[in-house]
N, C-alpha and C. Protein backbone atom coordinates (compact mmCIF):
# COMPACT_ATOMS: atom_id res chain seq x y z
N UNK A 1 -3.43 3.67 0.43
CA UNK A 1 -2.53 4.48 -0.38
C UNK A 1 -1.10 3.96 -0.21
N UNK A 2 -0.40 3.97 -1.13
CA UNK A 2 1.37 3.63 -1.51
C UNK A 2 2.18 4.60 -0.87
N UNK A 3 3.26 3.67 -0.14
CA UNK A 3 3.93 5.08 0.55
C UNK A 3 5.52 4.15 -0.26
N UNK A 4 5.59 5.32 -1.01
CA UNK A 4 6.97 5.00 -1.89
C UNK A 4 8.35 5.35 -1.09
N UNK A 5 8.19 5.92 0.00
CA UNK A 5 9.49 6.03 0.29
C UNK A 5 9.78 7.70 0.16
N UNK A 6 8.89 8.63 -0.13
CA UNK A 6 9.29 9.66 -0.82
C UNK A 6 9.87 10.91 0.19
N UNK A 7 9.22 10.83 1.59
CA UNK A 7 9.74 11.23 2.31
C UNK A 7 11.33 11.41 2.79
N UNK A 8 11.65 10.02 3.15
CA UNK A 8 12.88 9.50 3.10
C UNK A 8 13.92 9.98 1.66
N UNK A 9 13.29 10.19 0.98
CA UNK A 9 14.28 10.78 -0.21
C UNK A 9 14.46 12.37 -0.30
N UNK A 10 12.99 12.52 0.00
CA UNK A 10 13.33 14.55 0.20
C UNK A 10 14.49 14.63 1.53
N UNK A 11 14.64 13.94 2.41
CA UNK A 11 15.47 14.21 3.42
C UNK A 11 16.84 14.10 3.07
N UNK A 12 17.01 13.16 2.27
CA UNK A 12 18.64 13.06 1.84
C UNK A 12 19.02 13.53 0.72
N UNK A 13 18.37 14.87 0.32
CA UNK A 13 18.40 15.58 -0.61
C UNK A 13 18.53 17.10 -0.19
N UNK A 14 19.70 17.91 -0.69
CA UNK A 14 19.94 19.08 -0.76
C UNK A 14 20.78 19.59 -1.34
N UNK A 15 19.79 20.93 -2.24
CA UNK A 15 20.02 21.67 -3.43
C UNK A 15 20.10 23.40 -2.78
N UNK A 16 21.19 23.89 -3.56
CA UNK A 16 21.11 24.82 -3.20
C UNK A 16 20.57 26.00 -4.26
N UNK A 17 20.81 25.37 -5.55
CA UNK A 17 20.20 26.26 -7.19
C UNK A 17 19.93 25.43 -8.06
N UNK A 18 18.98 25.18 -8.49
CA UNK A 18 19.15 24.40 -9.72
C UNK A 18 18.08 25.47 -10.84
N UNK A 19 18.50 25.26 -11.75
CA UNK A 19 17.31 25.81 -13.22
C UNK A 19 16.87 24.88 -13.69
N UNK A 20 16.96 23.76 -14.12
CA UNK A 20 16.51 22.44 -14.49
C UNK A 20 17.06 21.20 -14.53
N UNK A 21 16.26 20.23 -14.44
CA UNK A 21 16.96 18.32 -14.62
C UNK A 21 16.02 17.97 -14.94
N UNK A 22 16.89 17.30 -15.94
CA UNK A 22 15.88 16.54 -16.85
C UNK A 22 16.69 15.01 -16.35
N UNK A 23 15.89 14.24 -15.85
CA UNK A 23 16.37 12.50 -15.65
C UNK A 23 15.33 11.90 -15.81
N UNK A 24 15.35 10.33 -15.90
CA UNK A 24 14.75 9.17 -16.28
C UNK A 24 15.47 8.20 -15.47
N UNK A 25 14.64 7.87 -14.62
CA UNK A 25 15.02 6.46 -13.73
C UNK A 25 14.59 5.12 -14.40
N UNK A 26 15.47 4.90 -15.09
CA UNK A 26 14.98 3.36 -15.91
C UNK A 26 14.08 2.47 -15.43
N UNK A 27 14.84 2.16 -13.87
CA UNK A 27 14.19 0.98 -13.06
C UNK A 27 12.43 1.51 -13.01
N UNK A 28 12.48 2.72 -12.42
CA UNK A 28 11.23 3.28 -12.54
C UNK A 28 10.29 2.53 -13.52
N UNK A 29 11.01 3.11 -14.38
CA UNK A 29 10.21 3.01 -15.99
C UNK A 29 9.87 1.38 -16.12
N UNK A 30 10.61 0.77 -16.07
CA UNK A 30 10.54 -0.56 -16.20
C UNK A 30 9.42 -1.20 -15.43
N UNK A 31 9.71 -1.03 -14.58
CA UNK A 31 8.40 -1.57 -13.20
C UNK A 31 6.57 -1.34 -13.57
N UNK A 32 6.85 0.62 -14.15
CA UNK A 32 5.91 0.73 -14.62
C UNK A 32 4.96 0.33 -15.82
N UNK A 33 6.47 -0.01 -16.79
CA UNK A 33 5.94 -0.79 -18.16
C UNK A 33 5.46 -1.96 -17.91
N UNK A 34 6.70 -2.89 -16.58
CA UNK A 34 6.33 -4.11 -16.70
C UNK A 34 5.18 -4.53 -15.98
N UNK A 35 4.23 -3.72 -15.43
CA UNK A 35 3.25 -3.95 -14.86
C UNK A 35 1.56 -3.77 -15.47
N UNK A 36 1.97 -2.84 -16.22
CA UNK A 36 0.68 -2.36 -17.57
C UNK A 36 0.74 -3.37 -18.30
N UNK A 37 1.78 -3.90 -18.66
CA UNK A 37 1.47 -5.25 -19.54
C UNK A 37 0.85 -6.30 -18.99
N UNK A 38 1.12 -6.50 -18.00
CA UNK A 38 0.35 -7.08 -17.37
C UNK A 38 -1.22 -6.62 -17.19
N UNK A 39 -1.80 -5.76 -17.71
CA UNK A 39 -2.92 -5.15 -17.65
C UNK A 39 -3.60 -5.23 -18.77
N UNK A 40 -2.54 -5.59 -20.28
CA UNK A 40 -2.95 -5.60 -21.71
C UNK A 40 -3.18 -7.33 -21.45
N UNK A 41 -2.27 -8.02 -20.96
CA UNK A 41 -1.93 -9.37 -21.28
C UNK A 41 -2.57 -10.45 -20.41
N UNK A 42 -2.64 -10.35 -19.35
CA UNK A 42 -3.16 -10.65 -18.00
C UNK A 42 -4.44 -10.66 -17.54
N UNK A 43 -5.15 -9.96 -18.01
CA UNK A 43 -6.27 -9.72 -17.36
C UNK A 43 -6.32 -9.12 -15.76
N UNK A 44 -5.86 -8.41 -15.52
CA UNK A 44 -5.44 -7.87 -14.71
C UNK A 44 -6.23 -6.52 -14.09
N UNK A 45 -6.56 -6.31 -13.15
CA UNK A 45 -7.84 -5.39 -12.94
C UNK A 45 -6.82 -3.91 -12.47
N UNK A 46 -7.60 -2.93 -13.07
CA UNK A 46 -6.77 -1.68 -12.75
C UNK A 46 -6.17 -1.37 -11.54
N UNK A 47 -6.82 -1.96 -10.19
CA UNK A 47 -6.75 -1.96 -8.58
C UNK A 47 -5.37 -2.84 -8.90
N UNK A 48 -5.25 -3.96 -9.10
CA UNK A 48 -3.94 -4.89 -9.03
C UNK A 48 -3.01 -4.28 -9.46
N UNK A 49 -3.03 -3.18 -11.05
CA UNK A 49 -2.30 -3.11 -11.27
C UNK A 49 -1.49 -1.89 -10.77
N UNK A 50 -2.39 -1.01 -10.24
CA UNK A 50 -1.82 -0.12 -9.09
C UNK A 50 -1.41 -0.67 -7.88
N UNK A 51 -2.03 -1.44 -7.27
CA UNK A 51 -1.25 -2.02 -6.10
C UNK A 51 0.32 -2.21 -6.14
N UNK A 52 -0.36 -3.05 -7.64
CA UNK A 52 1.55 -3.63 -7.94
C UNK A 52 2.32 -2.72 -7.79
N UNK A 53 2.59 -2.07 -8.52
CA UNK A 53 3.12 -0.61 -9.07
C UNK A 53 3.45 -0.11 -7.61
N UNK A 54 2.85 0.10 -6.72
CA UNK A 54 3.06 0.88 -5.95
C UNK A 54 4.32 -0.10 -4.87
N UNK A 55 3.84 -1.17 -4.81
CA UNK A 55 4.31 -1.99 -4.23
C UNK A 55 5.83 -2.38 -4.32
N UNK A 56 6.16 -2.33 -5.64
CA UNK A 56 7.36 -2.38 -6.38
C UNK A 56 8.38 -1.33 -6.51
N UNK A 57 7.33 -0.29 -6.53
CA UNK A 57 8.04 0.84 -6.24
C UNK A 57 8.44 1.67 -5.03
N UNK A 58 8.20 1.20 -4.00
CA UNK A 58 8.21 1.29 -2.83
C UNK A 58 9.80 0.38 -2.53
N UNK A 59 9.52 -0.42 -2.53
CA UNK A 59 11.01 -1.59 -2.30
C UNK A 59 12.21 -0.86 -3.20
N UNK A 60 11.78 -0.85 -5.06
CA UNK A 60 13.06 0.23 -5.73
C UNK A 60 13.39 1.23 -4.63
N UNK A 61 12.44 2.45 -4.58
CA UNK A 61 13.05 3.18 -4.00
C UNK A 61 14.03 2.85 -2.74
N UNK A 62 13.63 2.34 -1.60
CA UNK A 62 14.03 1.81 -0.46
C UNK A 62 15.52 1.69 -0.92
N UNK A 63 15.33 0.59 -1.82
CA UNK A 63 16.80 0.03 -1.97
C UNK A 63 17.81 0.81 -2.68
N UNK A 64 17.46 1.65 -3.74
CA UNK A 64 18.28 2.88 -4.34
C UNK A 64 18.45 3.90 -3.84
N UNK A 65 17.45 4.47 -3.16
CA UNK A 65 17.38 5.89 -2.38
C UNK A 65 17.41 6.00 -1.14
N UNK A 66 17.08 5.28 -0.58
CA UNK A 66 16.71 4.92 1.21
C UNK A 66 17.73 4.60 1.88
């Protein structure tokens, strides 16, 4: 299993009210697009392309949030 970092981000996080947020982490998005294509284009087996994904997203986070 992928350990994204997520821990490390609930910790440096504190809210005291919120009613809603709405955001979109581009980089996110990107990583995730750019890796499914790789799944249309590639030949690429569903396992790889989760690995990837997770893999990639693990380091984003680190480096933006961590």
């Amino acid at each position: 299993m992928c350990n994204t970092g997520k821990n490390n981000l609930k910790k440096n996080i504190k809210v005291n009210n919120v009613d809603s947020i709405r955001t979109l982490d581009w980089g996110v998005f990107n990583i995730i697009y750019e890796e499914i294509a790789g799944y249309e284009y590639q030949d690429k087996t569903v396992e790889e392309i989760a690995q990837a994904i997770c893999s990639r997203l693990e380091v984003y986070v680190n480096e933006n949030y961590g």
